[in-house]
Protein backbone atom coordinates (compact mmCIF):
# COMPACT_ATOMS: atom_id res chain seq x y z
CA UNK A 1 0.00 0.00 0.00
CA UNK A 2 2.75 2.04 0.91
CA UNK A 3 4.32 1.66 -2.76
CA UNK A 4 0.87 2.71 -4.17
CA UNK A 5 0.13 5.57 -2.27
CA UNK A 6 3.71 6.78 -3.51
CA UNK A 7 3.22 5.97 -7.00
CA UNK A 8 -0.10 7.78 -6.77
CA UNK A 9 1.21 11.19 -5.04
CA UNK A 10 4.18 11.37 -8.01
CA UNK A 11 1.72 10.80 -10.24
CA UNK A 12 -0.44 13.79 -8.98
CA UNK A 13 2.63 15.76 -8.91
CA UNK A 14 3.86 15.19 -12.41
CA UNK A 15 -0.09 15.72 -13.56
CA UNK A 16 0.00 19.20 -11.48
CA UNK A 17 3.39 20.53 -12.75
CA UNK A 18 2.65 19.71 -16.36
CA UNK A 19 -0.77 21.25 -15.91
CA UNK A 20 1.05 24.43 -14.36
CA UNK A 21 3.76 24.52 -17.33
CA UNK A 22 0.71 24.53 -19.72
CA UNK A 23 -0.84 27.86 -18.14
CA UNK A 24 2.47 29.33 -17.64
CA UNK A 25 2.24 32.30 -19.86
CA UNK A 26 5.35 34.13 -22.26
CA UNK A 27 6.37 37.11 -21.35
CA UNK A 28 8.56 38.76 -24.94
CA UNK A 29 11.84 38.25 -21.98
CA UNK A 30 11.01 34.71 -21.81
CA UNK A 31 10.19 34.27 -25.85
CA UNK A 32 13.09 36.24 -26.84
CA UNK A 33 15.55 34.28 -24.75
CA UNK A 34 13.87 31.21 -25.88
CA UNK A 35 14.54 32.03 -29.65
CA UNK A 36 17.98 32.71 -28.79
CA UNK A 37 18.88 29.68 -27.79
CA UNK A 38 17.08 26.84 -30.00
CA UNK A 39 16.76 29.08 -32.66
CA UNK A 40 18.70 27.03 -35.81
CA UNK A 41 19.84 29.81 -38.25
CA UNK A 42 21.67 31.25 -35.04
CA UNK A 43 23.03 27.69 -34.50
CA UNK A 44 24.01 27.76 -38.25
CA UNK A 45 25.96 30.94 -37.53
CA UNK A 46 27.24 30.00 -34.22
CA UNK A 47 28.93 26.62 -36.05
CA UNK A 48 30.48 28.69 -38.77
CA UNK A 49 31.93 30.79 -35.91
CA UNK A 50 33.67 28.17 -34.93
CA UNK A 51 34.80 26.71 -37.96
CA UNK A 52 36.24 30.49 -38.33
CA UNK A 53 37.75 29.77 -35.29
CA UNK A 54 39.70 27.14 -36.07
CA UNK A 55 40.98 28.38 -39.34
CA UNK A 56 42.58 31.44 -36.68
CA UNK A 57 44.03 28.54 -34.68
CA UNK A 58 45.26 26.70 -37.72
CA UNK A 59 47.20 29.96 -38.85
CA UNK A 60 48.92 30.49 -35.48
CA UNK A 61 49.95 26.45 -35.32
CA UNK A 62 51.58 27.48 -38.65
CA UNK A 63 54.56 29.09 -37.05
CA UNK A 64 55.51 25.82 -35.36
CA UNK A 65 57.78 24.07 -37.69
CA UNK A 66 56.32 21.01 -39.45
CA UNK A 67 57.60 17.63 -38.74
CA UNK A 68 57.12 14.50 -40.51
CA UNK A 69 58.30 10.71 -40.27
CA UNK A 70 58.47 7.47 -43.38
CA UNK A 71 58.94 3.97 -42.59
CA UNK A 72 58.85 1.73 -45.63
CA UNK A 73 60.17 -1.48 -46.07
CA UNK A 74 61.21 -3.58 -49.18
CA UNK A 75 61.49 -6.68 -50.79
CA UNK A 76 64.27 -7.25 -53.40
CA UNK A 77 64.46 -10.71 -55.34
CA UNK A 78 67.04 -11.62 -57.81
CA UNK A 79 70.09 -9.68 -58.89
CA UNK A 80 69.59 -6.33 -57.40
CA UNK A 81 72.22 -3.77 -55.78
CA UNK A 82 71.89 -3.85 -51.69
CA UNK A 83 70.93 -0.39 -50.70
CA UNK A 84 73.50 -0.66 -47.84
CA UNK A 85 76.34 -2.05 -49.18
CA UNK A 86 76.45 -1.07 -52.62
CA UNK A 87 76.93 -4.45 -54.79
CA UNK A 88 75.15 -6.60 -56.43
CA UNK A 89 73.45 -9.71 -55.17
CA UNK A 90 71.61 -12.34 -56.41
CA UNK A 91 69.44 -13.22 -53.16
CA UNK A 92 66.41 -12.08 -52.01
CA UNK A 93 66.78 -9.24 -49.77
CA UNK A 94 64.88 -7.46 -47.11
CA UNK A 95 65.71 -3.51 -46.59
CA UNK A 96 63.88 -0.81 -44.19
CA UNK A 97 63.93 2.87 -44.35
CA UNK A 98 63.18 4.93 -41.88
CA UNK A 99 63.43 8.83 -42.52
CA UNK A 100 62.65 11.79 -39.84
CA UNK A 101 61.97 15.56 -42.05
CA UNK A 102 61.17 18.82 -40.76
CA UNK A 103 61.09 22.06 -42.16
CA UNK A 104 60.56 25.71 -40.54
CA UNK A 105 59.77 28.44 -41.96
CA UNK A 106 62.50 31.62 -41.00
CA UNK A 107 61.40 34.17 -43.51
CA UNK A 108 57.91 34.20 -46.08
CA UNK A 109 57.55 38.07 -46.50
CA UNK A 110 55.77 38.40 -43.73
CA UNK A 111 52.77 35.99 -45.16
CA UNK A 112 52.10 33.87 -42.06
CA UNK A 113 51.88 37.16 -39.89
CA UNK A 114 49.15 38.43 -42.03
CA UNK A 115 47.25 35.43 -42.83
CA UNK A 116 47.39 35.33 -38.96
CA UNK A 117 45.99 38.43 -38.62
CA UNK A 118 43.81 38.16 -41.40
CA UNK A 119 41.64 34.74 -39.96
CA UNK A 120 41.51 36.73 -36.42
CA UNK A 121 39.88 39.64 -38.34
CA UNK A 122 37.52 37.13 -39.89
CA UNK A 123 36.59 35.13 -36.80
CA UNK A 124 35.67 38.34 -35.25
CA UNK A 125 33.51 39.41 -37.88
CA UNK A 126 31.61 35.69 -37.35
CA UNK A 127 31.15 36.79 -33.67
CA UNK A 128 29.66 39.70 -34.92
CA UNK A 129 27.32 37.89 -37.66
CA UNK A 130 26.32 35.76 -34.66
CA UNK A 131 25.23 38.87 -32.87
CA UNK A 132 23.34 40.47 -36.23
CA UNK A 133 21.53 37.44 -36.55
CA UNK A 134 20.25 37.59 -32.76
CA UNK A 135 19.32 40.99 -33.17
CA UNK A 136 17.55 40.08 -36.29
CA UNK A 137 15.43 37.59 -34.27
CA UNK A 138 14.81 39.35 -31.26
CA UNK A 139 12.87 42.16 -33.44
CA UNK A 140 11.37 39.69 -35.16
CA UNK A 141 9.78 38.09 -32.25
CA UNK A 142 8.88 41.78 -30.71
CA UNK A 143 7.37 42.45 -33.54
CA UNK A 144 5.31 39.00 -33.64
CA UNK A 145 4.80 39.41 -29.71
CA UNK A 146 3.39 42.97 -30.23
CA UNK A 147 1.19 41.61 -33.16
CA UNK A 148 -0.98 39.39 -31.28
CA UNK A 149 -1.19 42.29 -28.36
CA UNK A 150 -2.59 44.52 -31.50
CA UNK A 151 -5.04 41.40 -32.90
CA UNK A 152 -6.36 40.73 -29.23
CA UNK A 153 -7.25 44.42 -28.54
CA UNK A 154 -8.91 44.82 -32.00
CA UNK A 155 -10.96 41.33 -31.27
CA UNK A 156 -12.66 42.65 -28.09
CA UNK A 157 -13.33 45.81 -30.35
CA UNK A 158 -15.02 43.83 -32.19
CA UNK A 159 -17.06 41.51 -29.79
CA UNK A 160 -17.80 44.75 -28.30
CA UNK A 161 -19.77 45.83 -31.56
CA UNK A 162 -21.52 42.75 -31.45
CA UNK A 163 -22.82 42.52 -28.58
CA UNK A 164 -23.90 46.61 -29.60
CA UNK A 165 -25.70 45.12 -32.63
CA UNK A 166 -27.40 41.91 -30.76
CA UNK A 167 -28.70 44.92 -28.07
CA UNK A 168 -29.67 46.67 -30.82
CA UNK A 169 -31.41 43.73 -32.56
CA UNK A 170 -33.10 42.55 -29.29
CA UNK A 171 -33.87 45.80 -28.71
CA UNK A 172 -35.57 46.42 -32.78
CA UNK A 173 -37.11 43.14 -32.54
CA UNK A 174 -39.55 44.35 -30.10
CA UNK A 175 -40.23 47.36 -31.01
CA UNK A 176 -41.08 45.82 -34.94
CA UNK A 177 -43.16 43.42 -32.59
CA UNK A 178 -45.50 46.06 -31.63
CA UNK A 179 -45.56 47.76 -34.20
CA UNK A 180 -43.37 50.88 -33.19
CA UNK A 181 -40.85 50.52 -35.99
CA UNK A 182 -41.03 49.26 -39.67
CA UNK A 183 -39.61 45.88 -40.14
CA UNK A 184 -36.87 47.38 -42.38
CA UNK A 185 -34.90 48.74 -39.55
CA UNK A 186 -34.95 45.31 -37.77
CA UNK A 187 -33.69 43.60 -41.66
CA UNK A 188 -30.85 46.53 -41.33
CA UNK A 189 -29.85 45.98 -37.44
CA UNK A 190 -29.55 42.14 -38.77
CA UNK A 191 -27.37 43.02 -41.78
CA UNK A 192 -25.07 45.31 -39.34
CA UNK A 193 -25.01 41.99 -36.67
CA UNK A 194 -24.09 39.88 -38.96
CA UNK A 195 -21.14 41.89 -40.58
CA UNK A 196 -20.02 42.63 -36.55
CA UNK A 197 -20.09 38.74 -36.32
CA UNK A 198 -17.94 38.48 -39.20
CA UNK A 199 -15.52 40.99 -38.33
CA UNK A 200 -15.41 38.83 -34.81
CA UNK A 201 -14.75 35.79 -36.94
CA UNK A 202 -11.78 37.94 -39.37
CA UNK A 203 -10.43 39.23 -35.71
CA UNK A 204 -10.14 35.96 -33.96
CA UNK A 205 -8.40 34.37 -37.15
CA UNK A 206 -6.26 37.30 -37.29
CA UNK A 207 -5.24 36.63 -33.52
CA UNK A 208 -4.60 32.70 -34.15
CA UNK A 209 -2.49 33.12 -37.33
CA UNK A 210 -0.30 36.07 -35.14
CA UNK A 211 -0.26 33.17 -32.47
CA UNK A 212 0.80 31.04 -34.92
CA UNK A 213 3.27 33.25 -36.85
CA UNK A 214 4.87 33.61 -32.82
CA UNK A 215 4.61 29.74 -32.51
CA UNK A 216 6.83 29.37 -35.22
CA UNK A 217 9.17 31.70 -34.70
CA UNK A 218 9.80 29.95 -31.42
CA UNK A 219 9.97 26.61 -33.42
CA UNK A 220 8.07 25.09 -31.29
CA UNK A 221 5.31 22.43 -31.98
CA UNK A 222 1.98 23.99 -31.51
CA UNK A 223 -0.05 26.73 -30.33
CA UNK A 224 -2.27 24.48 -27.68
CA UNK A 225 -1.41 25.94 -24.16
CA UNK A 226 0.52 28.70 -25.60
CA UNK A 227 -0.37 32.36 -23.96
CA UNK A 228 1.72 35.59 -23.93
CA UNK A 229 2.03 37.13 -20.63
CA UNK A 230 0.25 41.17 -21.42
CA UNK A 231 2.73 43.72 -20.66
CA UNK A 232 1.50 46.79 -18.46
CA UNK A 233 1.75 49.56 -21.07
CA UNK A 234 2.12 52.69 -20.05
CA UNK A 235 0.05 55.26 -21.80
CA UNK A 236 1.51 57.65 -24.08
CA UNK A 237 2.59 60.78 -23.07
CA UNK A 238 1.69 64.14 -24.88
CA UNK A 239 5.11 65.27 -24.13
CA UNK A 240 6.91 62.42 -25.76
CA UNK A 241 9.80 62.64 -27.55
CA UNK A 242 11.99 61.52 -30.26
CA UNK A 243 15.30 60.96 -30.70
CA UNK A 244 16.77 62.20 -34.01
CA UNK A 245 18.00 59.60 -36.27
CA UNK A 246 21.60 61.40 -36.10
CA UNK A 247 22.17 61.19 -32.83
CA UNK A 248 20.91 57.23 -32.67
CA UNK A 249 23.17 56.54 -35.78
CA UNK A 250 26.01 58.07 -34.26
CA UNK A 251 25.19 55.45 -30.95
CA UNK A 252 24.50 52.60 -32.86
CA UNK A 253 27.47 53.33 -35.70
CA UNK A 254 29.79 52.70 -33.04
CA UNK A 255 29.15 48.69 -32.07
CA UNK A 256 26.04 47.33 -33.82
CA UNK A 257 27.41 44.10 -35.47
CA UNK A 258 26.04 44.76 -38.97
CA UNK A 259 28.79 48.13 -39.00
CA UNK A 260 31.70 45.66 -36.73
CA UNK A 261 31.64 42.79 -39.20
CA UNK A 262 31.47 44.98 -42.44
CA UNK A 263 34.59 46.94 -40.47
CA UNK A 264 36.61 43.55 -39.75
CA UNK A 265 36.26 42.07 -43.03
CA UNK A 266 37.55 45.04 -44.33
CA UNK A 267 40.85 44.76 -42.38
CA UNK A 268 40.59 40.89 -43.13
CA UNK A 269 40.61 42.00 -47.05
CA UNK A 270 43.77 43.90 -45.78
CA UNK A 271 45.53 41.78 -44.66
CA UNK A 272 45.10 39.45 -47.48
CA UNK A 273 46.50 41.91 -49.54
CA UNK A 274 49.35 42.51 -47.23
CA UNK A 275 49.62 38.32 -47.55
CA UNK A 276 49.31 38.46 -51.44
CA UNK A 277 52.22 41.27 -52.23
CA UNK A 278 54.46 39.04 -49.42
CA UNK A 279 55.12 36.59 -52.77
CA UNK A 280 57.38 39.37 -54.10
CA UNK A 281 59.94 38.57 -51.51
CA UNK A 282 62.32 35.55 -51.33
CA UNK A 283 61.93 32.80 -48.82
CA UNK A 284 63.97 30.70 -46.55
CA UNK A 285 63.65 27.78 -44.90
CA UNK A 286 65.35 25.90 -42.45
CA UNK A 287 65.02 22.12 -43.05
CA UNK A 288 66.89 19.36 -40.66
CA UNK A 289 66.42 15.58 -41.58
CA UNK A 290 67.65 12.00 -40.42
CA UNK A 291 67.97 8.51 -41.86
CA UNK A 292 68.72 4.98 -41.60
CA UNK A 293 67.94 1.78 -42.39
CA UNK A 294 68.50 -1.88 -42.30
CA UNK A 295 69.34 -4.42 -44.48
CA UNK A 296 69.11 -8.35 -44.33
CA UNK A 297 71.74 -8.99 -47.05
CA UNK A 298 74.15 -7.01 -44.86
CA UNK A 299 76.79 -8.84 -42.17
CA UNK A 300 79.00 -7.81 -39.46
CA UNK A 301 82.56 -7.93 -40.18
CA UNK A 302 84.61 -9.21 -37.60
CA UNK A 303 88.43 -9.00 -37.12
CA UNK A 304 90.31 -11.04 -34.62
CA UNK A 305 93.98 -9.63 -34.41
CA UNK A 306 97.07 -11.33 -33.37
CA UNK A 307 101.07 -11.19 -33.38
CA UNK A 308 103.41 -13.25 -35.36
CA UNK A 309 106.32 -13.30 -32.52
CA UNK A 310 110.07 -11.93 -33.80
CA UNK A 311 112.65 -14.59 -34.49
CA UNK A 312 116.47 -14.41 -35.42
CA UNK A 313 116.75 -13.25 -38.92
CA UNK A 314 120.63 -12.67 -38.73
CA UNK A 315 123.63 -10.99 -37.14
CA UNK A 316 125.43 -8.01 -37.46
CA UNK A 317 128.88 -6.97 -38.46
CA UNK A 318 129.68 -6.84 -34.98
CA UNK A 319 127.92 -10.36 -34.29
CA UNK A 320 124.74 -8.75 -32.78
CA UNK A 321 121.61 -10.89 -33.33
CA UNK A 322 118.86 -9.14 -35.43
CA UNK A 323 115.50 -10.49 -35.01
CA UNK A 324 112.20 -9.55 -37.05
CA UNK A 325 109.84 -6.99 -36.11
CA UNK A 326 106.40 -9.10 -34.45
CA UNK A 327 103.50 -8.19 -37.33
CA UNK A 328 100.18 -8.24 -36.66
CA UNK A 329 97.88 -10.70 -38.13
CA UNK A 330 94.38 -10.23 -39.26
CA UNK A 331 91.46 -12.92 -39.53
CA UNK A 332 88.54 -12.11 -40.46
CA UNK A 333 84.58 -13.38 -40.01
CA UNK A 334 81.29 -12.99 -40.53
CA UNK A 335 78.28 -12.72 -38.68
CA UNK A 336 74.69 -11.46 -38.77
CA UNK A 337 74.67 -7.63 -38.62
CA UNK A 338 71.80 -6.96 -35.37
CA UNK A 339 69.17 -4.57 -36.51
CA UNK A 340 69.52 -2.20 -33.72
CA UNK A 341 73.47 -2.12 -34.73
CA UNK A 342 72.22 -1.00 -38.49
CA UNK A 343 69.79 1.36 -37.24
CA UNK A 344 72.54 3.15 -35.59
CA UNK A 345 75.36 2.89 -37.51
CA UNK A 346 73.31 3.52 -40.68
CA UNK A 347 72.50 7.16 -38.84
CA UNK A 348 72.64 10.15 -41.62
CA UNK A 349 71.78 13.65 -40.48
CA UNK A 350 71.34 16.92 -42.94
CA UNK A 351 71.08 19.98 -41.90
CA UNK A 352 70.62 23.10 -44.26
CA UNK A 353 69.00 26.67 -45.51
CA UNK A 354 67.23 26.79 -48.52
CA UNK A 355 66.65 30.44 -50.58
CA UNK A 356 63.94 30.70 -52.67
CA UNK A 357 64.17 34.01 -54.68
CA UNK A 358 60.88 34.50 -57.05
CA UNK A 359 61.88 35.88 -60.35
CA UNK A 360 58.61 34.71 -62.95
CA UNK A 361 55.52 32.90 -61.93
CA UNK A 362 53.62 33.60 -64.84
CA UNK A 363 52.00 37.40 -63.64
CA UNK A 364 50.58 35.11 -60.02
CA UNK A 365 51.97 37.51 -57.34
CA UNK A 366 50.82 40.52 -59.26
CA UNK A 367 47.34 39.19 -59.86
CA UNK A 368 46.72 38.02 -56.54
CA UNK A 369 47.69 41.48 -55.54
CA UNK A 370 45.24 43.14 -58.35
CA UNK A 371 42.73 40.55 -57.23
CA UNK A 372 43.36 41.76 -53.14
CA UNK A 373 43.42 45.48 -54.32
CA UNK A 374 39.63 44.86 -55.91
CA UNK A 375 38.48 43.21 -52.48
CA UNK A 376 39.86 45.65 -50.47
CA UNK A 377 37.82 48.11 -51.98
CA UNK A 378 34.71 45.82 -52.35
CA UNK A 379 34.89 45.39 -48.98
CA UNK A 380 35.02 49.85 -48.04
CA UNK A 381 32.05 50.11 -50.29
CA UNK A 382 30.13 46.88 -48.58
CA UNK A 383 31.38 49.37 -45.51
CA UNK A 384 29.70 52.12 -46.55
CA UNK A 385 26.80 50.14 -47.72
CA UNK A 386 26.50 49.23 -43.98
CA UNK A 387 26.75 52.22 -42.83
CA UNK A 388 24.12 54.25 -44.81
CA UNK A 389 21.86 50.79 -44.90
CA UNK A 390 21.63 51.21 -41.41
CA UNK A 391 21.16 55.49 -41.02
CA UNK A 392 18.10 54.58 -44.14
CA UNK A 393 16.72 51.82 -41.40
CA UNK A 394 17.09 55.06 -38.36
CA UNK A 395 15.64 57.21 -40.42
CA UNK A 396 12.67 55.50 -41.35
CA UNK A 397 11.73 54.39 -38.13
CA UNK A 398 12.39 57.78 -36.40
CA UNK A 399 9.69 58.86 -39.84
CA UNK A 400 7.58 56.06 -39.03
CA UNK A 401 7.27 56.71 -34.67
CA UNK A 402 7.12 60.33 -35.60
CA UNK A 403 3.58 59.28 -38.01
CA UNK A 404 2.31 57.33 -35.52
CA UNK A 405 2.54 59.18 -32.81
CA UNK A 406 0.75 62.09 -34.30
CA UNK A 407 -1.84 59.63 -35.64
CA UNK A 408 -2.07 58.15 -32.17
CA UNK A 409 -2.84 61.59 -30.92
CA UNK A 410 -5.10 62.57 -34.02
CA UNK A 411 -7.16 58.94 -33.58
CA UNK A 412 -7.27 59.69 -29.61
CA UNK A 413 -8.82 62.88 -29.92
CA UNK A 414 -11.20 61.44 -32.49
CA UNK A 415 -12.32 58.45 -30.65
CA UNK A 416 -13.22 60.83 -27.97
CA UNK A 417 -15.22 62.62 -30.37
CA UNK A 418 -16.34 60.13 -31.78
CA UNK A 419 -17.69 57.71 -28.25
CA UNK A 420 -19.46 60.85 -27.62
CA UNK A 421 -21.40 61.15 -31.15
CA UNK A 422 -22.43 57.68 -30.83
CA UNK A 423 -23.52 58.12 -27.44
CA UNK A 424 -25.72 60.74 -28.57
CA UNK A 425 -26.89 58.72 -32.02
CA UNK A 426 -27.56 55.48 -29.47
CA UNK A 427 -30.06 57.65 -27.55
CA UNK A 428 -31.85 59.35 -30.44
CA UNK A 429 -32.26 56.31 -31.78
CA UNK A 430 -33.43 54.91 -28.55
CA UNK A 431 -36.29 57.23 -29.39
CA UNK A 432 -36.45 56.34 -32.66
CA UNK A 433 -35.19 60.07 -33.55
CA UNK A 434 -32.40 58.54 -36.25
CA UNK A 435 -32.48 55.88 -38.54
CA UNK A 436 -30.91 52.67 -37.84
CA UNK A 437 -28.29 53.30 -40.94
CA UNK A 438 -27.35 57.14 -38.95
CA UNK A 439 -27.14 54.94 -35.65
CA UNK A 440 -24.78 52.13 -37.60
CA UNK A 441 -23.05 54.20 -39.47
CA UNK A 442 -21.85 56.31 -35.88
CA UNK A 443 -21.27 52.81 -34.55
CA UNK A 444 -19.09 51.70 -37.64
CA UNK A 445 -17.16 54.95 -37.58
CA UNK A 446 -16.20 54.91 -33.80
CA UNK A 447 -15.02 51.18 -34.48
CA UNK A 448 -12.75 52.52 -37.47
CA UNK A 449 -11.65 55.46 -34.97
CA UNK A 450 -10.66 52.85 -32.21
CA UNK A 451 -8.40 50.27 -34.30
CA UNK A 452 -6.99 53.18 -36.09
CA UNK A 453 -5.63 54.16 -32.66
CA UNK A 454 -4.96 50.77 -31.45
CA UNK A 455 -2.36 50.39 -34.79
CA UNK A 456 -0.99 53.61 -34.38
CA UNK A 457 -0.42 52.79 -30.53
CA UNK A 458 1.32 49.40 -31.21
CA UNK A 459 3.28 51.21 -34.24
CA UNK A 460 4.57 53.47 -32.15
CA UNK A 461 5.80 51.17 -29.75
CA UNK A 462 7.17 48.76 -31.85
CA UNK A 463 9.26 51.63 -33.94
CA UNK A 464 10.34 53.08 -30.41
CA UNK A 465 11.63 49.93 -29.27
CA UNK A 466 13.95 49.90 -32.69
CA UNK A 467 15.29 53.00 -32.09
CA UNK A 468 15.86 52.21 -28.46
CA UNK A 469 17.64 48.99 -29.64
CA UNK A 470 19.81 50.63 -32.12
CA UNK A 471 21.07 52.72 -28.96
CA UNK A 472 22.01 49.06 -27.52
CA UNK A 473 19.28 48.87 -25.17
CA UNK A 474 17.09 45.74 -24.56
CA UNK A 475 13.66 45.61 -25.86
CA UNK A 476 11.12 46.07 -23.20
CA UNK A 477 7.40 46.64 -22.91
């Protein structure tokens, strides 16, 4: 019992916290951090940061001298020379070779140090790509987030007008009834219901497809159980201001990513011609190498070495004996020669500086410099692309917060005017004192009035928030 009563309790637990995951509601914080990190173009970009990276490391390993070994071994059958001892044998033989190389680099005109540079310039600009394409997103889902904000106020608009018009129709119905009103106004008031139910039917789809458009943004699987979290917005001030799109550009120009990257990969292009003109000047390299090797054809010599003792080979004049000098005697032997022995007697060592001096490579140093020269400058106007692409994208939105806010302030004071026009229509026609096209057409105009304000609102914000972000702050509602 004790094991079922647990069982049961983790069960009510796991049932509990999934159902509270499911109302938990997205704030744009929580969506735009989200997006950030499972978002796969930013992956995409992130990976070819790194493979940027690597290319930087490469080029920095490059200065380390490069070292490489051979081992080969080889069968020789029939008359062959031995590669060991030099003359000809008629049996098979067995050789190995074993060979160390290295080479290092002393002098390249400076190539290495400016392909060096030139990968660090371009792994920076990656970073930077990284950080344009997470900008990117993060409007994108502001402006998503702020979409559905816009489509849920302009829904209750409209269920507000419908439940006007079923009031209305209620309201027409019984006065046809007793004969108060002509049954033409009741066949109008059921025309204007059913285009309010239609609008409520074009609003709610309008909401689901921005829920949607959000949904899939996030990537994630569907819109069941998904809710934004509704910002408190403050309301907008009348003395609300602006800032020029100079003094934003001048922010922004100094570290959005967009301006950073287009500013490394013009040093990168730099560099590259700094790398391409280094084939003008000679090279020189410092190469070291040992060898030595083993052959089964080849013996050990040995020498055993002995005296022939002196004897009497006469006298002098005087009678003195002479005797003969003792000469060494030499007998020699053979024996197999030990591997190891070969390996190290075989030794051979080479040391030495080579000069390469360039004199004609068919015009290939001059047109990689022509070809660096044209990238160099592709890369100031891509530069100054970036630079007025992004005062164009200031300006406009500083144009387009500047429209709405004085359409936000024109629509307020006209839905003001407006609420109180139909206020006064709904009670003359109350009395019957207008016409049921005067009252709908009062009713249809304050509507217009209303979502006109709501899109200038939302505009606003939306266009604020980019100029805010250009400044390098965060984008908050």
């Amino acid at each position: 019992m004790k094991i079922f009563n647990i069982l049961f309790i983790t069960l009510i637990l796991l049932i509990s916290n999934n159902i509270l995951q499911a109302q938990e509601k997205w704030s744009l914080e929580l969506c735009i951090n989200y997006a950030l990190e499972h978002n796969s173009q930013i992956k995409q970009q992130e990976l070819a940061a790194k493979l940027s990276k690597n290319t930087m490391t490469q080029s920095k390993i490059a200065f380390l001298p490069s070292v490489n070994g051979s081992v080969s071994q080889n069968f020789n059958f029939g008359r062959s020379i031995d590669p060991f001892t030099n003359v000809f044998v008629t049996e098979n033989v067995k050789s190995n070779d074993f060979t160390i190389y290295a080479s290092m680099p002393l002098f390249e005109g400076f190539q290495r140090i400016n392909t060096m540079e030139k990968d660090r310039f371009n792994f920076l600009a990656s970073l930077q790509d990284v950080d344009k394409m997470k900008n990117d997103i993060s409007l994108n889902i502001a402006a998503g987030f702020l979409q559905i904000l816009y489509n849920e106020e302009l829904l209750l608009i409209a269920k507000n007008q419908q439940s006007l018009s079923d009031e209305q129709v209620e309201r027409t119905k019984k006065l046809v009834d007793a004969g108060s009103l002509a049954k033409g106004n009741l066949l109008e008031m059921q025309a204007q219901e059913s285009s309010d139910e239609l609008q409520v039917v074009n609003s709610q789809n309008q909401l689901d497809i921005s829920y949607l458009t959000l949904v899939q943004m996030l990537d994630l699987d569907s819109t069941v159980d998904f809710h934004i979290e509704h910002p408190d917005l403050s309301e907008i001030s009348d003395n609300e201001k602006i800032r020029t799109s100079t003094s934003v550009y001048y922010e922004g120009v100094l570290f959005l990513p967009q301006i950073k990257s287009a500013e490394y990969r013009l040093k990168s292009s730099e560099k590259d011609l700094a790398v391409a003109r280094g084939g003008y000047f000679p090279r020189l390299n410092l190469n070291y190498s040992y060898y030595t090797g083993y052959s089964s054809n080849r013996q050990k010599t040995i020498i055993d070495v002995s005296t022939t003792p002196s004897t009497l080979i006469g006298y002098t004049a005087s009678g003195e004996a002479v005797n003969s000098i003792p000469m060494p005697s030499y007998d020699y032997s053979y024996q197999n020669y030990p591997f190891k022995d070969q390996l190290k007697d075989n030794a051979y060592r080479s040391l030495g500086l080579n000069l390469t001096i360039p004199i004609f490579n068919n015009w290939q140093v001059k047109t990689a410099v022509s070809n660096a020269k044209i990238n160099v400058l592709n890369n100031q106007y891509q530069l100054e692309t970036a630079k007025k692409t992004l005062f164009k994208e200031i300006q406009q939105a500083e144009a387009d917060a500047t429209a709405a806010l004085k359409k936000y302030f024109a629509s307020k004071k006209s839905v003001a005017a407006l609420e109180e026009s139909f206020k006064y229509s709904k009670e003359k026609f109350d009395v019957g004192m207008v016409t049921s096209v005067d009252f709908n057409t009062a009713k249809n105009n304050l509507a217009k009035a209303q979502s006109d304000l709501l899109q200038s609102k939302y505009e606003y914000i939306f266009k604020l928030n980019i100029l805010e972000f250009y400044r390098g702050n965060p984008i908050r509602l």
